[in-house]
PDB file of N, CA and C in Angstrom:
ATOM      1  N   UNK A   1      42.135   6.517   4.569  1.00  0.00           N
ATOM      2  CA  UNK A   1      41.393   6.185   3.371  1.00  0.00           C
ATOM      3  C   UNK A   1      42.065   5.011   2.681  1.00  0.00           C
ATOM      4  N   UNK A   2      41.434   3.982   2.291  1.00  0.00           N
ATOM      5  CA  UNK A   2      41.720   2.970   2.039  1.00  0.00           C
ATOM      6  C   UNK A   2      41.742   3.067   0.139  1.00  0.00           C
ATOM      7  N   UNK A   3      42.424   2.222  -0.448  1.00  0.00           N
ATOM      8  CA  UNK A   3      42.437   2.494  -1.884  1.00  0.00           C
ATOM      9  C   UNK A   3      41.757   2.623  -3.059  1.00  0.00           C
ATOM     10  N   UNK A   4      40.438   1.920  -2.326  1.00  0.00           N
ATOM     11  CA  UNK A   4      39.316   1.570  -3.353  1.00  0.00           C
ATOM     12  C   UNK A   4      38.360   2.979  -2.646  1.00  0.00           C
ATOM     13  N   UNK A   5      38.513   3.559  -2.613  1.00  0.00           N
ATOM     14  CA  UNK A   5      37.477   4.773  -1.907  1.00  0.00           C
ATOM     15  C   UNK A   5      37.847   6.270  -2.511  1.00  0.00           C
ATOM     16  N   UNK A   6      36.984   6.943  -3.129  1.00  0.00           N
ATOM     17  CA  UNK A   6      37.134   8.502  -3.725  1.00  0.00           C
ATOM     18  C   UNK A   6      37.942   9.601  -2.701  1.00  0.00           C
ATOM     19  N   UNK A   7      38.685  10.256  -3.367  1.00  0.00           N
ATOM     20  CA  UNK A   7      38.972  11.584  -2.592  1.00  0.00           C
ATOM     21  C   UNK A   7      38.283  12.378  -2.403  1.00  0.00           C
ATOM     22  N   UNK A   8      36.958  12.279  -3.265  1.00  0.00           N
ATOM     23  CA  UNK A   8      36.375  13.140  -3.126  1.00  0.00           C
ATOM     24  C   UNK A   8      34.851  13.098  -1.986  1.00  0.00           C
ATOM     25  N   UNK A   9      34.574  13.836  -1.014  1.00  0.00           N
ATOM     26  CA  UNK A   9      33.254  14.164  -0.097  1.00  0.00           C
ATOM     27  C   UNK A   9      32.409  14.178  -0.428  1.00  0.00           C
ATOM     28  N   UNK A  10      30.847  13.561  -0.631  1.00  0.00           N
ATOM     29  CA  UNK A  10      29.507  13.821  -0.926  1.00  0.00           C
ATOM     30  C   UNK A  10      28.717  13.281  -0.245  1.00  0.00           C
ATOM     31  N   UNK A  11      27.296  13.948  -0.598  1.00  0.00           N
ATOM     32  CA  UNK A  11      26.318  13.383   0.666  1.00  0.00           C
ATOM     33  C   UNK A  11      25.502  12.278   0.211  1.00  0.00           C
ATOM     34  N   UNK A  12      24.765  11.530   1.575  1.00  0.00           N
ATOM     35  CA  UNK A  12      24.321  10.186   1.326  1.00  0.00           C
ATOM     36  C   UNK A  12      23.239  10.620   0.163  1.00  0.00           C
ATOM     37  N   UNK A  13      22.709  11.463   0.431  1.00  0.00           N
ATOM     38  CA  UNK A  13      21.332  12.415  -0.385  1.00  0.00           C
ATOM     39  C   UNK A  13      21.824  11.888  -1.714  1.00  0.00           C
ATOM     40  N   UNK A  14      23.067  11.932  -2.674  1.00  0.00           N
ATOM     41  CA  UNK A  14      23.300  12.274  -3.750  1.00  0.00           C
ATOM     42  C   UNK A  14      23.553  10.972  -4.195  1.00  0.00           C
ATOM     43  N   UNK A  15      23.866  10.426  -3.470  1.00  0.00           N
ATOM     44  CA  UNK A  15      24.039   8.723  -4.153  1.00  0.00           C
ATOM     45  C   UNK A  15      22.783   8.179  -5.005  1.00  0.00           C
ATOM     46  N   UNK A  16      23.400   7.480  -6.072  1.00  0.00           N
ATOM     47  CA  UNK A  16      22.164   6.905  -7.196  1.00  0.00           C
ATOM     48  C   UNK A  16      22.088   5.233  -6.682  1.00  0.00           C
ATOM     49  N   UNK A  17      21.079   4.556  -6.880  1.00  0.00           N
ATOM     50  CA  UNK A  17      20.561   3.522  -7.058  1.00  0.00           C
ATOM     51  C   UNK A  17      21.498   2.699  -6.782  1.00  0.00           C
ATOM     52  N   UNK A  18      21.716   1.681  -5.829  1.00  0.00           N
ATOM     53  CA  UNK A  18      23.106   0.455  -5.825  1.00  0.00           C
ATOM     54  C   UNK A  18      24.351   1.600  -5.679  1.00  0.00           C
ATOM     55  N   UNK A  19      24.348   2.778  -5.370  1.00  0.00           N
ATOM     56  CA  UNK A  19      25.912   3.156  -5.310  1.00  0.00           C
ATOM     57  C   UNK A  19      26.177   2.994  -3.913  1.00  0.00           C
ATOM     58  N   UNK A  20      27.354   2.324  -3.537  1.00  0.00           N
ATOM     59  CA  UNK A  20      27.885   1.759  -1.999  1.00  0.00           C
ATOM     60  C   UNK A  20      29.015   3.109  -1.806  1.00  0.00           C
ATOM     61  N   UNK A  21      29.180   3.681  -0.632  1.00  0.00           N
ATOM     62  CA  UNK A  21      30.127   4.405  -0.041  1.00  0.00           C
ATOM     63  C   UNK A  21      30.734   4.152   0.803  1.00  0.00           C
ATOM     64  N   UNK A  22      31.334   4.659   1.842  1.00  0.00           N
ATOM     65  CA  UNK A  22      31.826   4.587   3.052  1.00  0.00           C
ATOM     66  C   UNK A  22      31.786   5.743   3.898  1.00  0.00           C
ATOM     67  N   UNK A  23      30.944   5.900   5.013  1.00  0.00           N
ATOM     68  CA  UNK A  23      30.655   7.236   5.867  1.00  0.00           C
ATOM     69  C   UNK A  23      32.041   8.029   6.166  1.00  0.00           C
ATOM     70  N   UNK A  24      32.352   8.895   5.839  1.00  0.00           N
ATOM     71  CA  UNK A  24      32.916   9.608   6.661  1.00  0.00           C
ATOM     72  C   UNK A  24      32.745  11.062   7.754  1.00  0.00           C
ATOM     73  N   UNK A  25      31.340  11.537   7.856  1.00  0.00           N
ATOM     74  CA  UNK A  25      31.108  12.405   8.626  1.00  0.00           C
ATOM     75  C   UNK A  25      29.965  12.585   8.672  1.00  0.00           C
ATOM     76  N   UNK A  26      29.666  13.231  10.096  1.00  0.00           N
ATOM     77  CA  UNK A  26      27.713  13.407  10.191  1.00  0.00           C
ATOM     78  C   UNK A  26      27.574  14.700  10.690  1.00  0.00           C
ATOM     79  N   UNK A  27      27.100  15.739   9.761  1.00  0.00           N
ATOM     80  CA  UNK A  27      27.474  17.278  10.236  1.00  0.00           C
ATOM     81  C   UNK A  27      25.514  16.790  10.705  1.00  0.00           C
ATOM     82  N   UNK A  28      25.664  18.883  11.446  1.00  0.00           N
ATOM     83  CA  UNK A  28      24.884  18.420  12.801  1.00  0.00           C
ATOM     84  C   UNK A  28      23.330  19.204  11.898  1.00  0.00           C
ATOM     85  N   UNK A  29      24.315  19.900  11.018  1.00  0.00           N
ATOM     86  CA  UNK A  29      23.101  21.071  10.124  1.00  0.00           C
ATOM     87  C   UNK A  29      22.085  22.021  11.475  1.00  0.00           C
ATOM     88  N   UNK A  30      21.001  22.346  10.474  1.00  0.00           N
ATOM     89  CA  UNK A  30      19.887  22.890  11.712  1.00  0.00           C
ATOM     90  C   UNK A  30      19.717  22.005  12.985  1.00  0.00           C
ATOM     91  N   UNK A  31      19.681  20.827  13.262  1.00  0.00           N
ATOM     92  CA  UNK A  31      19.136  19.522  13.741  1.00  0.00           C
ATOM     93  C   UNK A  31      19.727  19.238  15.292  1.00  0.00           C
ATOM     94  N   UNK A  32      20.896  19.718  15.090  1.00  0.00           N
ATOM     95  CA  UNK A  32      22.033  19.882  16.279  1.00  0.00           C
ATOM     96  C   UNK A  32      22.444  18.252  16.715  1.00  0.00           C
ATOM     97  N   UNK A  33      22.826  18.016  18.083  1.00  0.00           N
ATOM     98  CA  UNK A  33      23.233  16.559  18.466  1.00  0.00           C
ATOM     99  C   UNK A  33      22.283  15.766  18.571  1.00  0.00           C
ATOM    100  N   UNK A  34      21.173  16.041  18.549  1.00  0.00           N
ATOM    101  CA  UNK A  34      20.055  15.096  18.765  1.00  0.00           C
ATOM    102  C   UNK A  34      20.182  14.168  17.906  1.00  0.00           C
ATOM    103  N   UNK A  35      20.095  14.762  16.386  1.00  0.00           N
ATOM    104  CA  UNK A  35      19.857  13.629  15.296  1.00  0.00           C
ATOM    105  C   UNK A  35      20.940  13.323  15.060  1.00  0.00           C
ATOM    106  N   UNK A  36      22.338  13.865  15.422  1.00  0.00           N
ATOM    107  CA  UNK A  36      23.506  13.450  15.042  1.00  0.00           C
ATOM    108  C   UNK A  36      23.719  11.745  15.892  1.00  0.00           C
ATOM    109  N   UNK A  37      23.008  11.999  17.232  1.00  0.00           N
ATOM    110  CA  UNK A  37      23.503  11.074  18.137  1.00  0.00           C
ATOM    111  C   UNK A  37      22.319   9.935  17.646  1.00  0.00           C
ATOM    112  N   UNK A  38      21.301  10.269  17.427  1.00  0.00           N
ATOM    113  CA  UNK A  38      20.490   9.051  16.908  1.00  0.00           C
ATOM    114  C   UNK A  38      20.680   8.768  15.645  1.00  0.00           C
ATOM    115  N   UNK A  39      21.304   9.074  14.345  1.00  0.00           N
ATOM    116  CA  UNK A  39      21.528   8.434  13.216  1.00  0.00           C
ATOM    117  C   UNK A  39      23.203   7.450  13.700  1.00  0.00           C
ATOM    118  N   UNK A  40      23.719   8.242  14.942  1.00  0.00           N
ATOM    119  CA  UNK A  40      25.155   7.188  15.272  1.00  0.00           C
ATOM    120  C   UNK A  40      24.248   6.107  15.615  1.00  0.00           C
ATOM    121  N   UNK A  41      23.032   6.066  16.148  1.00  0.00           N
ATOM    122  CA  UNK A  41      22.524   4.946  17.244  1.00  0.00           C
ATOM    123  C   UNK A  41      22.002   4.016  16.156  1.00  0.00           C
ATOM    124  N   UNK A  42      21.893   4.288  14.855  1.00  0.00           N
ATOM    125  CA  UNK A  42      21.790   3.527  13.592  1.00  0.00           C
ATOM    126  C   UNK A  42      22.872   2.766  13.234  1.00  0.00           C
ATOM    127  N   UNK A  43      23.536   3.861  13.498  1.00  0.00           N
ATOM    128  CA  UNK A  43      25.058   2.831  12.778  1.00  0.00           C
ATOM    129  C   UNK A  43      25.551   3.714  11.776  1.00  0.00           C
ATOM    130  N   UNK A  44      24.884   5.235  11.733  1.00  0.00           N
ATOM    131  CA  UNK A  44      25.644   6.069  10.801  1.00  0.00           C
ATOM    132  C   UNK A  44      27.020   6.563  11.039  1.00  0.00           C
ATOM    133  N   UNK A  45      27.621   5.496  11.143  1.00  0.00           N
ATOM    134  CA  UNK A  45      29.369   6.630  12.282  1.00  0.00           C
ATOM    135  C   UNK A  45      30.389   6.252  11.113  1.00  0.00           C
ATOM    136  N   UNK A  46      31.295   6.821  11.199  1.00  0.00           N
ATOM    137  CA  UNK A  46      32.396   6.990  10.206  1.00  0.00           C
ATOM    138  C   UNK A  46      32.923   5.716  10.001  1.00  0.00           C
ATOM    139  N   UNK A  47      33.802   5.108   8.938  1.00  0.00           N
ATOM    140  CA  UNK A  47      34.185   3.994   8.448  1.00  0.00           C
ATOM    141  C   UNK A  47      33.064   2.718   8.101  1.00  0.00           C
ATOM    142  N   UNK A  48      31.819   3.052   8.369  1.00  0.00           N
ATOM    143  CA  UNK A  48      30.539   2.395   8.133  1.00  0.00           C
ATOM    144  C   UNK A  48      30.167   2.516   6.716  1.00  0.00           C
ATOM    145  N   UNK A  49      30.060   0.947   5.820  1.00  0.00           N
ATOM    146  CA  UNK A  49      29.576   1.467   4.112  1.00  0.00           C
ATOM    147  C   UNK A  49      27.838   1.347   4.663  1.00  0.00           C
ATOM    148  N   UNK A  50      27.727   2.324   3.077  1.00  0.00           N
ATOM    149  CA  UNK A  50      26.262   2.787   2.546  1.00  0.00           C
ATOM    150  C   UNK A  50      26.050   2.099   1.286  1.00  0.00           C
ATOM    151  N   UNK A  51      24.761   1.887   1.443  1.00  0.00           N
ATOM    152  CA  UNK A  51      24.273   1.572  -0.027  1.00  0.00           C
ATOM    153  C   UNK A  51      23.097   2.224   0.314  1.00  0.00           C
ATOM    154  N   UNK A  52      22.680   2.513  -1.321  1.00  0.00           N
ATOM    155  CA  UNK A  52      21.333   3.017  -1.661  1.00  0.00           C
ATOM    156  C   UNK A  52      20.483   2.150  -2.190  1.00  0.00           C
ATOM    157  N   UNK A  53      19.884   1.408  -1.378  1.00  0.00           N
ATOM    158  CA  UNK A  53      18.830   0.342  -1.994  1.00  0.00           C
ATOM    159  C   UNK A  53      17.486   0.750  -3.009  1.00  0.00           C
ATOM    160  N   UNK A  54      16.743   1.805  -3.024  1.00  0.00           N
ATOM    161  CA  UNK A  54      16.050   2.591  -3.274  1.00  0.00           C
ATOM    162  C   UNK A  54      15.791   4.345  -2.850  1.00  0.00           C
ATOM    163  N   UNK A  55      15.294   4.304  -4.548  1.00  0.00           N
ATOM    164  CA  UNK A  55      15.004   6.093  -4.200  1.00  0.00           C
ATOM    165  C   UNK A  55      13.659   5.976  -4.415  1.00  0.00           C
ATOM    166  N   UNK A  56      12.641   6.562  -3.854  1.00  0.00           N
ATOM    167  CA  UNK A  56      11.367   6.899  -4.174  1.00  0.00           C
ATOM    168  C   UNK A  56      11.141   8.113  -5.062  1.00  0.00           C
ATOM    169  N   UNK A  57       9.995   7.811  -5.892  1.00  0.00           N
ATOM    170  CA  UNK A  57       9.975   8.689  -7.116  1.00  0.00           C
ATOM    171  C   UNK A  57       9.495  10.089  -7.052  1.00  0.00           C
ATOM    172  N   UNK A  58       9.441  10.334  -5.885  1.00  0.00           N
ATOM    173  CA  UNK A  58       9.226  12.052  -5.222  1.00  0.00           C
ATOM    174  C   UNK A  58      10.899  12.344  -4.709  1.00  0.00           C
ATOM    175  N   UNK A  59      11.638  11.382  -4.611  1.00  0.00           N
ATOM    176  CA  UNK A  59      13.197  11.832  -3.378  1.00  0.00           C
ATOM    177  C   UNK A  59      13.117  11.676  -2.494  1.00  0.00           C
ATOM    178  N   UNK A  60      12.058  11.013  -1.658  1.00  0.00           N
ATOM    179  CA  UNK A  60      12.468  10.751  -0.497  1.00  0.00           C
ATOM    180  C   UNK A  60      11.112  10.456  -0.166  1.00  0.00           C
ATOM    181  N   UNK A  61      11.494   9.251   1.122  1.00  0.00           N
ATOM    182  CA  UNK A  61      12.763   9.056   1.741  1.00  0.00           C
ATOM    183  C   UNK A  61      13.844   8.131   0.802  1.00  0.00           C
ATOM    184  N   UNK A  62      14.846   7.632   1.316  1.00  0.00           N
ATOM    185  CA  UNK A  62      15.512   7.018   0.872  1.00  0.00           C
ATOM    186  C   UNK A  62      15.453   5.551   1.724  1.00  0.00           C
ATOM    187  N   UNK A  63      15.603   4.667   1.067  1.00  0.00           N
ATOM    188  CA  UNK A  63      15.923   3.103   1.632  1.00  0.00           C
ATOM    189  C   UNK A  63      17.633   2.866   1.525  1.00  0.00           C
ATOM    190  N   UNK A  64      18.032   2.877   2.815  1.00  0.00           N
ATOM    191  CA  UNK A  64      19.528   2.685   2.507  1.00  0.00           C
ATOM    192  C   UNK A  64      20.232   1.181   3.601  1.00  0.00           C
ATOM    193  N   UNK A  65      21.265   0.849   3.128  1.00  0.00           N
ATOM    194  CA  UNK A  65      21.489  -0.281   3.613  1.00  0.00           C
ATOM    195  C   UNK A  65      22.974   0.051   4.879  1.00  0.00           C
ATOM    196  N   UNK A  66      22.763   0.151   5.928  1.00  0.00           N
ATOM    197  CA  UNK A  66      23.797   0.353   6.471  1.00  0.00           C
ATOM    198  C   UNK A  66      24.518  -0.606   7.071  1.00  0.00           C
ATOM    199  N   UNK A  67      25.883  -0.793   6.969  1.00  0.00           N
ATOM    200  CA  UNK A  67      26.558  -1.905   7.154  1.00  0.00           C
ATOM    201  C   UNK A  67      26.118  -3.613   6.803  1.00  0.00           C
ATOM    202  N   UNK A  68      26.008  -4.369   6.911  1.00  0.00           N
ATOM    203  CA  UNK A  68      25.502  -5.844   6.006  1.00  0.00           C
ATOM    204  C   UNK A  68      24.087  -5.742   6.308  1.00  0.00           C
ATOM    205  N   UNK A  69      23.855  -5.439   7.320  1.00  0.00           N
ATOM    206  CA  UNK A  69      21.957  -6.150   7.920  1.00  0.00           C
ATOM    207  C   UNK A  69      21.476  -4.910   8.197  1.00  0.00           C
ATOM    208  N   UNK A  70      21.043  -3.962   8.606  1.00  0.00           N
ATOM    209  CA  UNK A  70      20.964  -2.595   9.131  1.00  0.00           C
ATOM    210  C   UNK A  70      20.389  -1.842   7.604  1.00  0.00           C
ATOM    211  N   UNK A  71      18.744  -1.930   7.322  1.00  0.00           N
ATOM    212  CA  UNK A  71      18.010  -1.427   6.453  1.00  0.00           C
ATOM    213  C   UNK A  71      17.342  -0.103   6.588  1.00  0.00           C
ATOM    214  N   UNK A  72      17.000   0.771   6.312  1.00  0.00           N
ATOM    215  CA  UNK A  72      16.988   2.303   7.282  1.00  0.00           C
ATOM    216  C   UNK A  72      15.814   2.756   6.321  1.00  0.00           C
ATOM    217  N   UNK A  73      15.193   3.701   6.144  1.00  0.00           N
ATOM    218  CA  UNK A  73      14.381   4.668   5.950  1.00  0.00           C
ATOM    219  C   UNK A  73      14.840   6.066   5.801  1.00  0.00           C
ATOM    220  N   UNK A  74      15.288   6.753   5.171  1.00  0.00           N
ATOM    221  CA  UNK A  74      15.860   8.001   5.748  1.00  0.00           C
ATOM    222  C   UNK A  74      15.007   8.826   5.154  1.00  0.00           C
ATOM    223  N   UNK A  75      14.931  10.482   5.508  1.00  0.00           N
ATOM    224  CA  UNK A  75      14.405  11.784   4.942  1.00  0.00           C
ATOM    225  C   UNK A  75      15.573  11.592   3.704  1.00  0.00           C
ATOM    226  N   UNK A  76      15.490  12.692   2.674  1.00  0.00           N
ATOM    227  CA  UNK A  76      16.342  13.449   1.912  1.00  0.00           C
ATOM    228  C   UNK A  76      17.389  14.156   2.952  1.00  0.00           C
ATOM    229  N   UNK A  77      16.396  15.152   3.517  1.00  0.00           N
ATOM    230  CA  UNK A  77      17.352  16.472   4.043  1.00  0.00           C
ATOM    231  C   UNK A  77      18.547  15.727   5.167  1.00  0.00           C
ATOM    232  N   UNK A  78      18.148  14.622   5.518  1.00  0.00           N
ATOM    233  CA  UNK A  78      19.065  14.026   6.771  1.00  0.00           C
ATOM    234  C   UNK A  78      20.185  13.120   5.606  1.00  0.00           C
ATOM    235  N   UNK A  79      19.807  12.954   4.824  1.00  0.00           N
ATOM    236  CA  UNK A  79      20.548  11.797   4.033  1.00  0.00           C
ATOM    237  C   UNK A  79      21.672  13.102   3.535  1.00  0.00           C
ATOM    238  N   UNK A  80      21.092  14.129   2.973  1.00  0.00           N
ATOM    239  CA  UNK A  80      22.296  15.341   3.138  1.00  0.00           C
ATOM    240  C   UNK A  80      23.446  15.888   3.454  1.00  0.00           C
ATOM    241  N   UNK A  81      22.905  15.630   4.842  1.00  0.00           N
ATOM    242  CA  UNK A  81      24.271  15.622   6.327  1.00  0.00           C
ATOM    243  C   UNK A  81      24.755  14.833   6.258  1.00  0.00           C
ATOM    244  N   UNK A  82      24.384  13.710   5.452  1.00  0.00           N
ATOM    245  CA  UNK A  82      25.818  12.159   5.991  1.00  0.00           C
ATOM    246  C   UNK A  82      26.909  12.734   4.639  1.00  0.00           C
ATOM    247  N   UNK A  83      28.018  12.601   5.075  1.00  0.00           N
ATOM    248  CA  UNK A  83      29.011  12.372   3.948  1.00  0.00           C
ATOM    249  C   UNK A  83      29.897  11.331   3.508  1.00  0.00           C
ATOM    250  N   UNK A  84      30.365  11.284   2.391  1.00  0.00           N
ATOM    251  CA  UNK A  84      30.234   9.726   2.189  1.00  0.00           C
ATOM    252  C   UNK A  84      31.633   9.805   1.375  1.00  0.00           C
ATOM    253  N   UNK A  85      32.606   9.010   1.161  1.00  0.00           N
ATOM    254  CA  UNK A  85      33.339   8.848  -0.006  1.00  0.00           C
ATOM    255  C   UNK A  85      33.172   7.574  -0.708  1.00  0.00           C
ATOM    256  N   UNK A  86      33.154   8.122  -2.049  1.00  0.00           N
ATOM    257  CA  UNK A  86      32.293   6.351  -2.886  1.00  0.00           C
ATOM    258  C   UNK A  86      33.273   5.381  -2.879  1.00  0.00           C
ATOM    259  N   UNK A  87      32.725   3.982  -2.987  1.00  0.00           N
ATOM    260  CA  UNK A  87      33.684   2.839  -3.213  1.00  0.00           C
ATOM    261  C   UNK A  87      33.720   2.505  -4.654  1.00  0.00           C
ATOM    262  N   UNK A  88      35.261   2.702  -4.850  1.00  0.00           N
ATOM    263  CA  UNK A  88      35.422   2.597  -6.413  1.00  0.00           C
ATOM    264  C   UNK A  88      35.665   0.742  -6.683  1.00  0.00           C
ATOM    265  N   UNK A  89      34.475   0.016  -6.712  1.00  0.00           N
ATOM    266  CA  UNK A  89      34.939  -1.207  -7.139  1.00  0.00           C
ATOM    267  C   UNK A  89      34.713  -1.879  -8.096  1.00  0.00           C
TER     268      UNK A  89
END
């Protein structure tokens, strides 16, 4: 963990508007390896930052920005499983 980054664990789900993180884990939930191995095939894998570009005014999906170029679509419930520690900058 690098210095500018929380001790503390939360999910991509919970991030507000413009908040940037840094992935640290992709639990498998109900969903098992399938979606684990296709959100890696995104670019959801550990040491990878997040941003939350948009929330839609129901919760979902989410518009999130993964790594510089890499623009995504996500559910709520999948944005859940990612865990994230925030970047304190």
């Amino acid at each position: 963990m690098s210095l500018n980054e929380s001790d503390t664990l939360i999910s991509l789900g919970s991030l507000n508007k413009n908040q940037t993180a840094v992935i640290d884990c992709v639990d498998t939930g109900i969903y098992g390896e399938v979606l684990k191995n296709r959100l890696k095939a995104m670019g959801f894998v550990k040491g990878n930052t997040v941003r939350v570009l948009r929330r839609f005014w129901w919760g979902s999906p989410l518009q999130v920005q993964v790594g510089k170029t890499t623009v995504i679509a996500i559910r709520q419930a999948e944005a859940n499983l990612i865990m994230v520690r925030l970047l304190c900058i």
